[in-house]
PDB file of N, CA and C in Angstrom:
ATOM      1  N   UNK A   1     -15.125 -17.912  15.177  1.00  0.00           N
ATOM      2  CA  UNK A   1     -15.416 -18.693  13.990  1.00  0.00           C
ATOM      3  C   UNK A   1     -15.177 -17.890  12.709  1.00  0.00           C
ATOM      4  N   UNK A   2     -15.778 -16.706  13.003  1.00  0.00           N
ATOM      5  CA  UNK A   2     -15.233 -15.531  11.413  1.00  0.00           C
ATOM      6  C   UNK A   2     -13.936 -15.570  11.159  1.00  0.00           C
ATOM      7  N   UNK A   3     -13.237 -15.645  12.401  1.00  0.00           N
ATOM      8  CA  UNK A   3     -11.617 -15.426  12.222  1.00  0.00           C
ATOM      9  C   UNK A   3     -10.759 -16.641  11.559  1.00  0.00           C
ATOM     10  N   UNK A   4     -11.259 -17.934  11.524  1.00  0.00           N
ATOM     11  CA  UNK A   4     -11.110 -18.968  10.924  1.00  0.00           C
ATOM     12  C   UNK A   4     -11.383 -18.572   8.979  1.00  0.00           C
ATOM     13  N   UNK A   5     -12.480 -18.273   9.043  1.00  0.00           N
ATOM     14  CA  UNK A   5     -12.609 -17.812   7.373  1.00  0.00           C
ATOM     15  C   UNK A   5     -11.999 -17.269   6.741  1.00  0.00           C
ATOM     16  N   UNK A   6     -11.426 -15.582   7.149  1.00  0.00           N
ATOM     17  CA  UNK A   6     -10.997 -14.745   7.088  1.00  0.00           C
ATOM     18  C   UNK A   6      -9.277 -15.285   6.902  1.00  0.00           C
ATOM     19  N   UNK A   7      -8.999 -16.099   7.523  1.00  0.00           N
ATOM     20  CA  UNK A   7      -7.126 -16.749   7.729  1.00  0.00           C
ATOM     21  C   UNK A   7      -7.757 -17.994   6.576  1.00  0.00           C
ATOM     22  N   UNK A   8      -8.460 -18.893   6.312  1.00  0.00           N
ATOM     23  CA  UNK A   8      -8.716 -19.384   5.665  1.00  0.00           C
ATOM     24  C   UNK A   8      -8.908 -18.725   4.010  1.00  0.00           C
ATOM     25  N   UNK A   9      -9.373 -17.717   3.819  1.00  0.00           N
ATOM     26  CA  UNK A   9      -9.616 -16.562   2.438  1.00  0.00           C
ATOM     27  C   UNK A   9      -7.809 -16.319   2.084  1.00  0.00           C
ATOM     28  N   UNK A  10      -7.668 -16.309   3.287  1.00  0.00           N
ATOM     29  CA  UNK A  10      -6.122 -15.278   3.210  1.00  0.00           C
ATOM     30  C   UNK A  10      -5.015 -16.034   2.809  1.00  0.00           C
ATOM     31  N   UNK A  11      -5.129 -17.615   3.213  1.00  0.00           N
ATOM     32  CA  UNK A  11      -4.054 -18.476   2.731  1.00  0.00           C
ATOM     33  C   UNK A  11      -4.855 -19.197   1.186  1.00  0.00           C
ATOM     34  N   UNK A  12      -5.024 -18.491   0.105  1.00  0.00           N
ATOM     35  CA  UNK A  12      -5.155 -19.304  -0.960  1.00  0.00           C
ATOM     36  C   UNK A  12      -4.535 -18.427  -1.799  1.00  0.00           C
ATOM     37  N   UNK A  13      -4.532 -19.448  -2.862  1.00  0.00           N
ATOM     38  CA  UNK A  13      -3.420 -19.015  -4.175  1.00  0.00           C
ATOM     39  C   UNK A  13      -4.440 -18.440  -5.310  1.00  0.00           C
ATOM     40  N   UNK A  14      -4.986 -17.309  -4.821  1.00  0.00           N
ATOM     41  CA  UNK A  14      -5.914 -16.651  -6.325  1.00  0.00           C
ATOM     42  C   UNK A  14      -5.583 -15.189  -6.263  1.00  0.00           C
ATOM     43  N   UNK A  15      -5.381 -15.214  -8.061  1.00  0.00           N
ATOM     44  CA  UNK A  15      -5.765 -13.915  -8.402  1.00  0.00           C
ATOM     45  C   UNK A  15      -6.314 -12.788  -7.566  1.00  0.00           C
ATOM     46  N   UNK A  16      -7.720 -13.104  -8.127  1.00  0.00           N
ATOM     47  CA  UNK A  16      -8.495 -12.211  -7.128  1.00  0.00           C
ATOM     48  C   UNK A  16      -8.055 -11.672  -5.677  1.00  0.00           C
ATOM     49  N   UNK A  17      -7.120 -12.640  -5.061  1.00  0.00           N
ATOM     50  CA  UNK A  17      -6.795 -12.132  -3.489  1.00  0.00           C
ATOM     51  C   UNK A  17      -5.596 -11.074  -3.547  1.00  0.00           C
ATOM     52  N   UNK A  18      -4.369 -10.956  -4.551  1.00  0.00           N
ATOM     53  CA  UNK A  18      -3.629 -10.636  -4.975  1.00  0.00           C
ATOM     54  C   UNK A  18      -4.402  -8.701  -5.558  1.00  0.00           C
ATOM     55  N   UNK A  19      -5.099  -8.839  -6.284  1.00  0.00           N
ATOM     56  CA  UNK A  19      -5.740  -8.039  -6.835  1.00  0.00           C
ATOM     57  C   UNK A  19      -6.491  -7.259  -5.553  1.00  0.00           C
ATOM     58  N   UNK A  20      -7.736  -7.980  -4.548  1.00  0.00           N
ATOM     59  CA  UNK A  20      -7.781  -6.992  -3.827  1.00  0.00           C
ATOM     60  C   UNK A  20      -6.946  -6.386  -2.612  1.00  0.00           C
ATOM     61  N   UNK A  21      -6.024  -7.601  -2.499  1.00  0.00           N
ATOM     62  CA  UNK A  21      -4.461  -6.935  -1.169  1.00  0.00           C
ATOM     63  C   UNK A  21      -4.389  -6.253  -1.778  1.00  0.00           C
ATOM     64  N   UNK A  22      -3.759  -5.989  -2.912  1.00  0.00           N
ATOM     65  CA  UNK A  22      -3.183  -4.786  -3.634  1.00  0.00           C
ATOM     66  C   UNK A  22      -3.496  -3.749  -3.667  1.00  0.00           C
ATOM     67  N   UNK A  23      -4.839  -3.621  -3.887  1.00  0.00           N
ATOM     68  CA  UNK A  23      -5.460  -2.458  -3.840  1.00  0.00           C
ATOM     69  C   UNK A  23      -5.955  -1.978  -2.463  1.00  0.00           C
ATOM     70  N   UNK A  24      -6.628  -2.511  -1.471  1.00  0.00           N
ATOM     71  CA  UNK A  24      -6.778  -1.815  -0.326  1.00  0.00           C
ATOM     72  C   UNK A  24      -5.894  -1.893   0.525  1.00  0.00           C
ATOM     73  N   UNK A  25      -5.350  -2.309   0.767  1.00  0.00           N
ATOM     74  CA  UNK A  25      -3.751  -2.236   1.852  1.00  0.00           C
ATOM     75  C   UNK A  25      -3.142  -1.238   1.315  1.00  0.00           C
ATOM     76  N   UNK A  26      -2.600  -0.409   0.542  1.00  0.00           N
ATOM     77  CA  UNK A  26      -2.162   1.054   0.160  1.00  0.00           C
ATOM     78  C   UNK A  26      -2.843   2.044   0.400  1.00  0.00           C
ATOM     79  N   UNK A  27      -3.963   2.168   0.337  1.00  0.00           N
ATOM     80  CA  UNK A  27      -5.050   3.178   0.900  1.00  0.00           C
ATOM     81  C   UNK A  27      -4.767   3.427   1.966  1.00  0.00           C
ATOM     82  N   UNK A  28      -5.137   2.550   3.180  1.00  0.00           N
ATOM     83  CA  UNK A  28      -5.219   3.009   4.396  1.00  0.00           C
ATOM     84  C   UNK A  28      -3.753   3.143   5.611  1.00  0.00           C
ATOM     85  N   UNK A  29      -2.975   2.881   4.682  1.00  0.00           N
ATOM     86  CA  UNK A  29      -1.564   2.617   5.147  1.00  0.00           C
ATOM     87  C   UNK A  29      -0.771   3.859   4.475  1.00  0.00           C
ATOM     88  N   UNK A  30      -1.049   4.751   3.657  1.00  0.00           N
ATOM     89  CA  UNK A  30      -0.825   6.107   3.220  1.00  0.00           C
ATOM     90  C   UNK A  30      -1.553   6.970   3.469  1.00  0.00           C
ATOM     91  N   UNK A  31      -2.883   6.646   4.442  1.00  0.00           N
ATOM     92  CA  UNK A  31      -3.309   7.831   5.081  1.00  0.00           C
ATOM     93  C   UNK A  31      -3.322   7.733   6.255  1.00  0.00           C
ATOM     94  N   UNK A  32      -2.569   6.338   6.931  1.00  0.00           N
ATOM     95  CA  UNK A  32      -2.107   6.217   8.204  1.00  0.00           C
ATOM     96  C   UNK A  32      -0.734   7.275   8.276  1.00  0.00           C
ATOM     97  N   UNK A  33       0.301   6.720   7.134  1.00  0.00           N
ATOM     98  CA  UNK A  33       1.450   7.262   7.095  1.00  0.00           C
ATOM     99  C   UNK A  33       1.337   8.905   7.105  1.00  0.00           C
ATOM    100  N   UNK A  34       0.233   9.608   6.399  1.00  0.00           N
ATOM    101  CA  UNK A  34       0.090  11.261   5.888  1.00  0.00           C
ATOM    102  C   UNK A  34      -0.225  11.623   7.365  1.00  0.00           C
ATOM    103  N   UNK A  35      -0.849  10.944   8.533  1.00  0.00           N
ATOM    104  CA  UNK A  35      -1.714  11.633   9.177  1.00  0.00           C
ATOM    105  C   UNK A  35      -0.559  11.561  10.604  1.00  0.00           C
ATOM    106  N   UNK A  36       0.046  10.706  10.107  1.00  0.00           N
ATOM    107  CA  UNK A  36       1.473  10.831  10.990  1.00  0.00           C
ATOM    108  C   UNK A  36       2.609  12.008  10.794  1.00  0.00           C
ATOM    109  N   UNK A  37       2.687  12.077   9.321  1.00  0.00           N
ATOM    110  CA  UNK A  37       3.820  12.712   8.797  1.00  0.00           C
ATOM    111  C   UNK A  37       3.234  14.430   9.123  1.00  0.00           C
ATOM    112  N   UNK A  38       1.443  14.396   9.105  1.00  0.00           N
ATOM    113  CA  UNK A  38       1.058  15.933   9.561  1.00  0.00           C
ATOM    114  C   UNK A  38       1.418  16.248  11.237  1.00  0.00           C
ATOM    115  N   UNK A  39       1.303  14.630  11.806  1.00  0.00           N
ATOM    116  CA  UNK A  39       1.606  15.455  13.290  1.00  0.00           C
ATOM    117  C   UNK A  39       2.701  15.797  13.379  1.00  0.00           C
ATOM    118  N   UNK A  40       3.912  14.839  12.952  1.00  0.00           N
ATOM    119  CA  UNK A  40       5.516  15.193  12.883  1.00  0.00           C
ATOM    120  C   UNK A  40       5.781  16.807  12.518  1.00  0.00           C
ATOM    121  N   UNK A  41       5.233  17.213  11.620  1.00  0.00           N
ATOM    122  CA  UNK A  41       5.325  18.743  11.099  1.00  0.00           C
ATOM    123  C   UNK A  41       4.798  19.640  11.665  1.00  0.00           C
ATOM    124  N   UNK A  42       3.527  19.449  12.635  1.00  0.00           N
ATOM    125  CA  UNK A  42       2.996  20.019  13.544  1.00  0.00           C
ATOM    126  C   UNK A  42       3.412  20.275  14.495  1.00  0.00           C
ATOM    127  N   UNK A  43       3.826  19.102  15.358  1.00  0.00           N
ATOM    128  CA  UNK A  43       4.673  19.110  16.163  1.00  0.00           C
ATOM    129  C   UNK A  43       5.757  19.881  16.487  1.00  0.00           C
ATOM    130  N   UNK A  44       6.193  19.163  15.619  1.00  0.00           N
ATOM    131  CA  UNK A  44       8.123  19.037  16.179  1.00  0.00           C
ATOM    132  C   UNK A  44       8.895  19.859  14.896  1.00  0.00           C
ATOM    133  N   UNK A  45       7.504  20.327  13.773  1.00  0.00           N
ATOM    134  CA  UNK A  45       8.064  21.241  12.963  1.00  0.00           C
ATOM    135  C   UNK A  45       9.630  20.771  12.063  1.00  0.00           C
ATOM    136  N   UNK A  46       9.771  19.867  11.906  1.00  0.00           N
ATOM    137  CA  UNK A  46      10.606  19.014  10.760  1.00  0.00           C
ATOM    138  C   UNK A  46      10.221  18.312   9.695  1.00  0.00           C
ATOM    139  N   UNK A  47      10.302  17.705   8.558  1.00  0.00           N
ATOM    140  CA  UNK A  47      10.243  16.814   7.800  1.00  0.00           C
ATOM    141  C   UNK A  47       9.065  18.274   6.823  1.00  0.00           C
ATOM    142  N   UNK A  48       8.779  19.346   6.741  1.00  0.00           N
ATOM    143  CA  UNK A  48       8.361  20.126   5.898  1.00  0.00           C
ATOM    144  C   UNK A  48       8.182  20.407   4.385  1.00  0.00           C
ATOM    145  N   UNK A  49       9.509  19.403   3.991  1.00  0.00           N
ATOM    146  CA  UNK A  49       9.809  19.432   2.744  1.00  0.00           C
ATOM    147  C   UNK A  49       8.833  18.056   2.058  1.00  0.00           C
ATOM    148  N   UNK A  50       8.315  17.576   2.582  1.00  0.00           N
ATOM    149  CA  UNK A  50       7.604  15.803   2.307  1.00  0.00           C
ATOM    150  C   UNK A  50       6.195  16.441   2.483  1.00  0.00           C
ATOM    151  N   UNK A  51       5.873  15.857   0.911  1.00  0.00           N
ATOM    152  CA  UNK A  51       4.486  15.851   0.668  1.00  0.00           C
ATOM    153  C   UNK A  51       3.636  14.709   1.162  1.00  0.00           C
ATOM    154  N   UNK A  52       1.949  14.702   1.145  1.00  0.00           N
ATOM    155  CA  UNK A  52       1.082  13.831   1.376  1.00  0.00           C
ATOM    156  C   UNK A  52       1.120  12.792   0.423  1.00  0.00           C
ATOM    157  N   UNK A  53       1.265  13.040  -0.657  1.00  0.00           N
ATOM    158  CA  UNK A  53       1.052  12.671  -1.919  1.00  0.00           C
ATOM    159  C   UNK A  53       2.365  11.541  -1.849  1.00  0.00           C
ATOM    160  N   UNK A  54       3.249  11.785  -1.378  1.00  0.00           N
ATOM    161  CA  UNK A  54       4.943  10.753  -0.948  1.00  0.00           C
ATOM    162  C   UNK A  54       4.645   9.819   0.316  1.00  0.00           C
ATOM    163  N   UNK A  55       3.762  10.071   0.744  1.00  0.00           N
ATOM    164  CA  UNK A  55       2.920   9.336   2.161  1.00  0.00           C
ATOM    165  C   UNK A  55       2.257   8.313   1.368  1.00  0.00           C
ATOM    166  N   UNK A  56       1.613   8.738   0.215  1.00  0.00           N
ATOM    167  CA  UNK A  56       1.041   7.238  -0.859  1.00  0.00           C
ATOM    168  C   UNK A  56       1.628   6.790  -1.211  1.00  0.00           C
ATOM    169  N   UNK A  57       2.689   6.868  -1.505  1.00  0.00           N
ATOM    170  CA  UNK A  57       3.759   6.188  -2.339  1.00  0.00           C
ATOM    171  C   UNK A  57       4.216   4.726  -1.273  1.00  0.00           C
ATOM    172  N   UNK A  58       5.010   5.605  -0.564  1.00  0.00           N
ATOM    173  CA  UNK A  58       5.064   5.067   0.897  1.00  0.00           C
ATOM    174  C   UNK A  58       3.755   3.726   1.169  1.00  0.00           C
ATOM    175  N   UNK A  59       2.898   4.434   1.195  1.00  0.00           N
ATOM    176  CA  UNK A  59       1.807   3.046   0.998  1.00  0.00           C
ATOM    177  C   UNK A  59       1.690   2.480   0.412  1.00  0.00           C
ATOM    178  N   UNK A  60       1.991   2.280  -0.785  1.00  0.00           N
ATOM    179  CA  UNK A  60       2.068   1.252  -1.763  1.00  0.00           C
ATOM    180  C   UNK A  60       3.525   0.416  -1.966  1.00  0.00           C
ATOM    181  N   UNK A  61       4.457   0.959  -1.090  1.00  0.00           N
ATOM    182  CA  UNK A  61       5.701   0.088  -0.514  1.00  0.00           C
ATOM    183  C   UNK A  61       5.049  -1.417   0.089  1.00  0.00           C
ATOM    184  N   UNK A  62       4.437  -1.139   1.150  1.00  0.00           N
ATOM    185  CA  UNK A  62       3.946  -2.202   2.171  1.00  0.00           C
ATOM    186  C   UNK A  62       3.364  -3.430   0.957  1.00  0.00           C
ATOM    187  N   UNK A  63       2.757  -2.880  -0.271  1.00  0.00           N
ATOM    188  CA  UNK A  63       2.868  -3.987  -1.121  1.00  0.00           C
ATOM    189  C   UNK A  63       4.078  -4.962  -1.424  1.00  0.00           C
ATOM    190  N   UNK A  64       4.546  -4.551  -1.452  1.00  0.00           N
ATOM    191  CA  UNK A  64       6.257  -5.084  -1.476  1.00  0.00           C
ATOM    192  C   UNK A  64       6.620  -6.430  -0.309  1.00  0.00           C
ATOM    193  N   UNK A  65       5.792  -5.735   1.145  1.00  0.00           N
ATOM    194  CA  UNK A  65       6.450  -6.659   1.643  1.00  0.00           C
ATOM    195  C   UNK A  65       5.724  -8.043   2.017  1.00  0.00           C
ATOM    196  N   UNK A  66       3.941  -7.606   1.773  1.00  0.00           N
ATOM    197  CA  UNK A  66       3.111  -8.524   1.075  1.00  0.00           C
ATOM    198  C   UNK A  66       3.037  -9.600   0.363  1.00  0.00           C
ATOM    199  N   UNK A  67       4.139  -8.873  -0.611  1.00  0.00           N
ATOM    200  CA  UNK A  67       4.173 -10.141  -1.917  1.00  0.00           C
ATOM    201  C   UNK A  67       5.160 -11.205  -1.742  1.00  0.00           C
ATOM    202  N   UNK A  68       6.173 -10.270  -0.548  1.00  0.00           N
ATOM    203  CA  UNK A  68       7.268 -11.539  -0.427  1.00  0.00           C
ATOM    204  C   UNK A  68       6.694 -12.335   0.707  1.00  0.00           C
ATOM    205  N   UNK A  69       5.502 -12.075   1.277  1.00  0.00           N
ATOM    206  CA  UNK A  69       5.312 -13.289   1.988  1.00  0.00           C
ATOM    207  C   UNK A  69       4.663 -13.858   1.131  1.00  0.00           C
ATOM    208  N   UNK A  70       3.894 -13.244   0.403  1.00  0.00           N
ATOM    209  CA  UNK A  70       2.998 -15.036  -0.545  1.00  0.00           C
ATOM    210  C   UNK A  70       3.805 -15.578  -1.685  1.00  0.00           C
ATOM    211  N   UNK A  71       4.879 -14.799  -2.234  1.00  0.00           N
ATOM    212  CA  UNK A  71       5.983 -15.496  -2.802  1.00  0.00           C
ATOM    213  C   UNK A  71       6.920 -16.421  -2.500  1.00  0.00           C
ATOM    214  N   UNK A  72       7.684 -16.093  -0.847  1.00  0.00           N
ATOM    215  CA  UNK A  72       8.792 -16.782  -0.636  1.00  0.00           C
ATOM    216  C   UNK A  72       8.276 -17.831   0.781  1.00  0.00           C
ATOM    217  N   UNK A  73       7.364 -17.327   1.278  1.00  0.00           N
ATOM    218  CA  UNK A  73       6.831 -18.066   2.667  1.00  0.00           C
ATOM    219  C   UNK A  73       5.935 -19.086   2.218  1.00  0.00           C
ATOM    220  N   UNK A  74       4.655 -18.490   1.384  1.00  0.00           N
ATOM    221  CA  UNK A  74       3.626 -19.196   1.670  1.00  0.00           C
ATOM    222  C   UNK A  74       3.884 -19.837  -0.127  1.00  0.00           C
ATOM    223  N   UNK A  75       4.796 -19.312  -0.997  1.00  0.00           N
ATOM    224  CA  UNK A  75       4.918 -20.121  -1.776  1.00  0.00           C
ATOM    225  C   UNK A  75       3.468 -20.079  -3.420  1.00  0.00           C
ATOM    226  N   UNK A  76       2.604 -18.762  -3.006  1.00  0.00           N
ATOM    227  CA  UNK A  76       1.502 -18.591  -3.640  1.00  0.00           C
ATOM    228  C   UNK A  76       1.620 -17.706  -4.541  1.00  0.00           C
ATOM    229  N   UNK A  77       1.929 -18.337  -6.260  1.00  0.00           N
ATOM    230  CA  UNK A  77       2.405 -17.703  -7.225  1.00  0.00           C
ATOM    231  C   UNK A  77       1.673 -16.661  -7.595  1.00  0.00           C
ATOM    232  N   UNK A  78       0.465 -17.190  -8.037  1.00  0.00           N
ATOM    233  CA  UNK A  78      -0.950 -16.422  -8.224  1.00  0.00           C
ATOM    234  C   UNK A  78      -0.958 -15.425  -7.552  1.00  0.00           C
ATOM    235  N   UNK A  79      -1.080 -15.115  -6.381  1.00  0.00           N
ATOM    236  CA  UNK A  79      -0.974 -14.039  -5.395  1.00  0.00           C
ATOM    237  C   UNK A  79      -0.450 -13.105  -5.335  1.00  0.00           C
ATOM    238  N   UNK A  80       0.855 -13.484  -5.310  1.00  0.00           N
ATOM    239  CA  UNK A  80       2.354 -12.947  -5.224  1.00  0.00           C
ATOM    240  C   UNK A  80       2.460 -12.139  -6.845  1.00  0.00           C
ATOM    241  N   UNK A  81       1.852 -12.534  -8.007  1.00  0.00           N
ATOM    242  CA  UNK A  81       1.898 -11.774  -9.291  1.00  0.00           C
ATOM    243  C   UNK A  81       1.072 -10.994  -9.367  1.00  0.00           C
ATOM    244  N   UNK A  82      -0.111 -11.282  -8.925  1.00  0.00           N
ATOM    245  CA  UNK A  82      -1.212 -10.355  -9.023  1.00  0.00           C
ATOM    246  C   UNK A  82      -0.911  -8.850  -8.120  1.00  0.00           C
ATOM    247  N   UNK A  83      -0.174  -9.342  -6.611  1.00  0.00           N
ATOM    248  CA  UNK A  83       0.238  -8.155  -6.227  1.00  0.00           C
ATOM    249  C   UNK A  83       0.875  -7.109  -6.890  1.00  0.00           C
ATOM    250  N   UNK A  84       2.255  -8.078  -7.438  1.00  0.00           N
ATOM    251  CA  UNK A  84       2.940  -7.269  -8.448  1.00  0.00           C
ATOM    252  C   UNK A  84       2.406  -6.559  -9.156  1.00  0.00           C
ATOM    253  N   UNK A  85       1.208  -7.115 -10.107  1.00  0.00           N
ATOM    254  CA  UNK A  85       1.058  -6.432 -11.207  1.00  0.00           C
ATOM    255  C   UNK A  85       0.452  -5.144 -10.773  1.00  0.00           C
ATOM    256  N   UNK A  86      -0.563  -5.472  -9.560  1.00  0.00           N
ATOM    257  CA  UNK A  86      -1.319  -4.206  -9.644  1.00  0.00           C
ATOM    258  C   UNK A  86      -0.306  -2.909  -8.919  1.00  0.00           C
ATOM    259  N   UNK A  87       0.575  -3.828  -8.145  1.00  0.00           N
ATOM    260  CA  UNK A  87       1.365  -2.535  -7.668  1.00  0.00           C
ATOM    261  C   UNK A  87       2.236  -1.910  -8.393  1.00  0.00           C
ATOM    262  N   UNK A  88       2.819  -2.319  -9.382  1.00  0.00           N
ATOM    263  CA  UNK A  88       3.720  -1.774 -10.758  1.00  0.00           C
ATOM    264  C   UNK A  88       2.724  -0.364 -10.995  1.00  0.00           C
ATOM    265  N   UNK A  89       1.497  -1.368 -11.947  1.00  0.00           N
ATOM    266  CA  UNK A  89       0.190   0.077 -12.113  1.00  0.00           C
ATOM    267  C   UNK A  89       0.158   0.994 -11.308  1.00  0.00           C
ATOM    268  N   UNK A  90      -0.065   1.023  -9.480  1.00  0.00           N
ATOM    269  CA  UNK A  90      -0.352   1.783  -9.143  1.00  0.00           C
ATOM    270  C   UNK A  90       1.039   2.739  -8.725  1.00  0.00           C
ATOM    271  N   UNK A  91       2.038   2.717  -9.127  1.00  0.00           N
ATOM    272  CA  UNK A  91       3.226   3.088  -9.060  1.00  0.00           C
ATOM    273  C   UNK A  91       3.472   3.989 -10.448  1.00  0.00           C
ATOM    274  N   UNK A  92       2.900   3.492 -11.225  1.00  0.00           N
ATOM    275  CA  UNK A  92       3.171   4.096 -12.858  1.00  0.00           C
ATOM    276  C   UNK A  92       2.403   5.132 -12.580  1.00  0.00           C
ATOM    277  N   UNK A  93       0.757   5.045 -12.355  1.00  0.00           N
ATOM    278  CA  UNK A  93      -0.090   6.116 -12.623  1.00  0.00           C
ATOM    279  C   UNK A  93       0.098   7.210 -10.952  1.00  0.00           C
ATOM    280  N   UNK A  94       0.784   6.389 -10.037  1.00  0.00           N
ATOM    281  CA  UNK A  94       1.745   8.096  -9.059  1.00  0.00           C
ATOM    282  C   UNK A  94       2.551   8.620  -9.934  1.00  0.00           C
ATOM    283  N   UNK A  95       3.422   8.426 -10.689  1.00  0.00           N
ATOM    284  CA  UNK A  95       4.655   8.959 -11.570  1.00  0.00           C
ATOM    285  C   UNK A  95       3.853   9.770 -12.654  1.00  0.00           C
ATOM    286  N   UNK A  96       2.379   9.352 -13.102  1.00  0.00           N
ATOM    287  CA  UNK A  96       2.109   9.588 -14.237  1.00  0.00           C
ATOM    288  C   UNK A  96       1.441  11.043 -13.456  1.00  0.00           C
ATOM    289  N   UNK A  97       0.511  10.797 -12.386  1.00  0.00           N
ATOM    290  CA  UNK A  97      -0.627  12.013 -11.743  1.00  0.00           C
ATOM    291  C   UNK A  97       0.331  12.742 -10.569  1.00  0.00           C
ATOM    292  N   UNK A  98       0.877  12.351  -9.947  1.00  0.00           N
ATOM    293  CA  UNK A  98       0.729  13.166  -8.684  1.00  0.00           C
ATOM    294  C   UNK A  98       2.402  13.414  -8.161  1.00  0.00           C
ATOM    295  N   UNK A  99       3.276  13.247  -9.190  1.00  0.00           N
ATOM    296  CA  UNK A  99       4.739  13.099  -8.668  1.00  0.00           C
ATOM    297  C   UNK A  99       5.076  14.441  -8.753  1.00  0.00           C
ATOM    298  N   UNK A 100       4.134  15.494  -9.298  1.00  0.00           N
ATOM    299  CA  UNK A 100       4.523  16.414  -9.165  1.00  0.00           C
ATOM    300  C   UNK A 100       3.265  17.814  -8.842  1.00  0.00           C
ATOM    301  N   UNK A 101       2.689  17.057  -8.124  1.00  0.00           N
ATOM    302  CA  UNK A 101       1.827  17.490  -7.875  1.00  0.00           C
ATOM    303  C   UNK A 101       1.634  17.916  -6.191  1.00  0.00           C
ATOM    304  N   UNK A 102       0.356  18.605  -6.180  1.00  0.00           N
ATOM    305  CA  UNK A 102       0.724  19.432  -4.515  1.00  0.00           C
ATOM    306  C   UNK A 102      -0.320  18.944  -3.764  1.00  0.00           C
ATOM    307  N   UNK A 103      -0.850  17.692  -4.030  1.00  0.00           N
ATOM    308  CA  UNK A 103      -1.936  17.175  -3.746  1.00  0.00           C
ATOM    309  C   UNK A 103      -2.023  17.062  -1.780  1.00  0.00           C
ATOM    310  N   UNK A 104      -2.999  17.391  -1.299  1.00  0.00           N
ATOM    311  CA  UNK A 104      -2.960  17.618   0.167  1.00  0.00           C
ATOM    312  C   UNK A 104      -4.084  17.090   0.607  1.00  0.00           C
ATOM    313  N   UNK A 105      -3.936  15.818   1.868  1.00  0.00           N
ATOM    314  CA  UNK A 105      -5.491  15.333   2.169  1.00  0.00           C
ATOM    315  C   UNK A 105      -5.891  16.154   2.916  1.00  0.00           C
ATOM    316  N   UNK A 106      -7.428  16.133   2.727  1.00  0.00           N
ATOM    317  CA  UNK A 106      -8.071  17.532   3.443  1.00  0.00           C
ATOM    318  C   UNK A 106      -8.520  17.151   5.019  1.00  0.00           C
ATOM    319  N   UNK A 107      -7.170  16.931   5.748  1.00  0.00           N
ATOM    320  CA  UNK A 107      -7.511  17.046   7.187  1.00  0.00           C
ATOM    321  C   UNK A 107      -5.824  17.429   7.863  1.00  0.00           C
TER     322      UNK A 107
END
């Protein structure tokens, strides 16, 4: 029955839903991506030159492919802009803080 709500929340055309996809779907999808990119280097000792900090970036891609489903599928303007907007922002202030920076998650 939760799972009905939850797909029900997920197919509407607001702001607000746009605004919080945006923001938590990059989080945990750039420290999925970092915690991968540490075993790869651990491992198999390649990809050395790629920061953690490019693993966020990377996460805030998956916004991208977000927006074209509530843009071109589901047709949900509201949504689909709000993603945009916040993902532009959170794209500006990587370029602005951490594009050159040596930032390392602590695990």
């Amino acid at each position: 029955m939760q799972d009905m709500s939850i797909k029900n929340w997920l197919h509407n055309d607001r702001i607000s839903l746009g605004v919080i996809l945006g923001l938590f779907v990059p989080i945990p999808a750039g420290i999925l991506f970092a915690l991968i990119l540490r075993l790869i280097q651990n491992n198999l000792f390649v990809l050395n030159g790629v920061r953690d900090a490019d693993m966020l970036l990377l996460g805030m891609s998956l916004n991208l492919i977000i927006m074209r489903f509530y843009l071109v599928k589901l047709k949900f303007e509201k949504t689909g802009k709000a993603l945009l907007v916040v993902t532009v922002f959170m794209i500006v202030l990587f370029f602005i803080f951490l594009k050159n920076s040596d930032y390392v998650l602590p695990f």
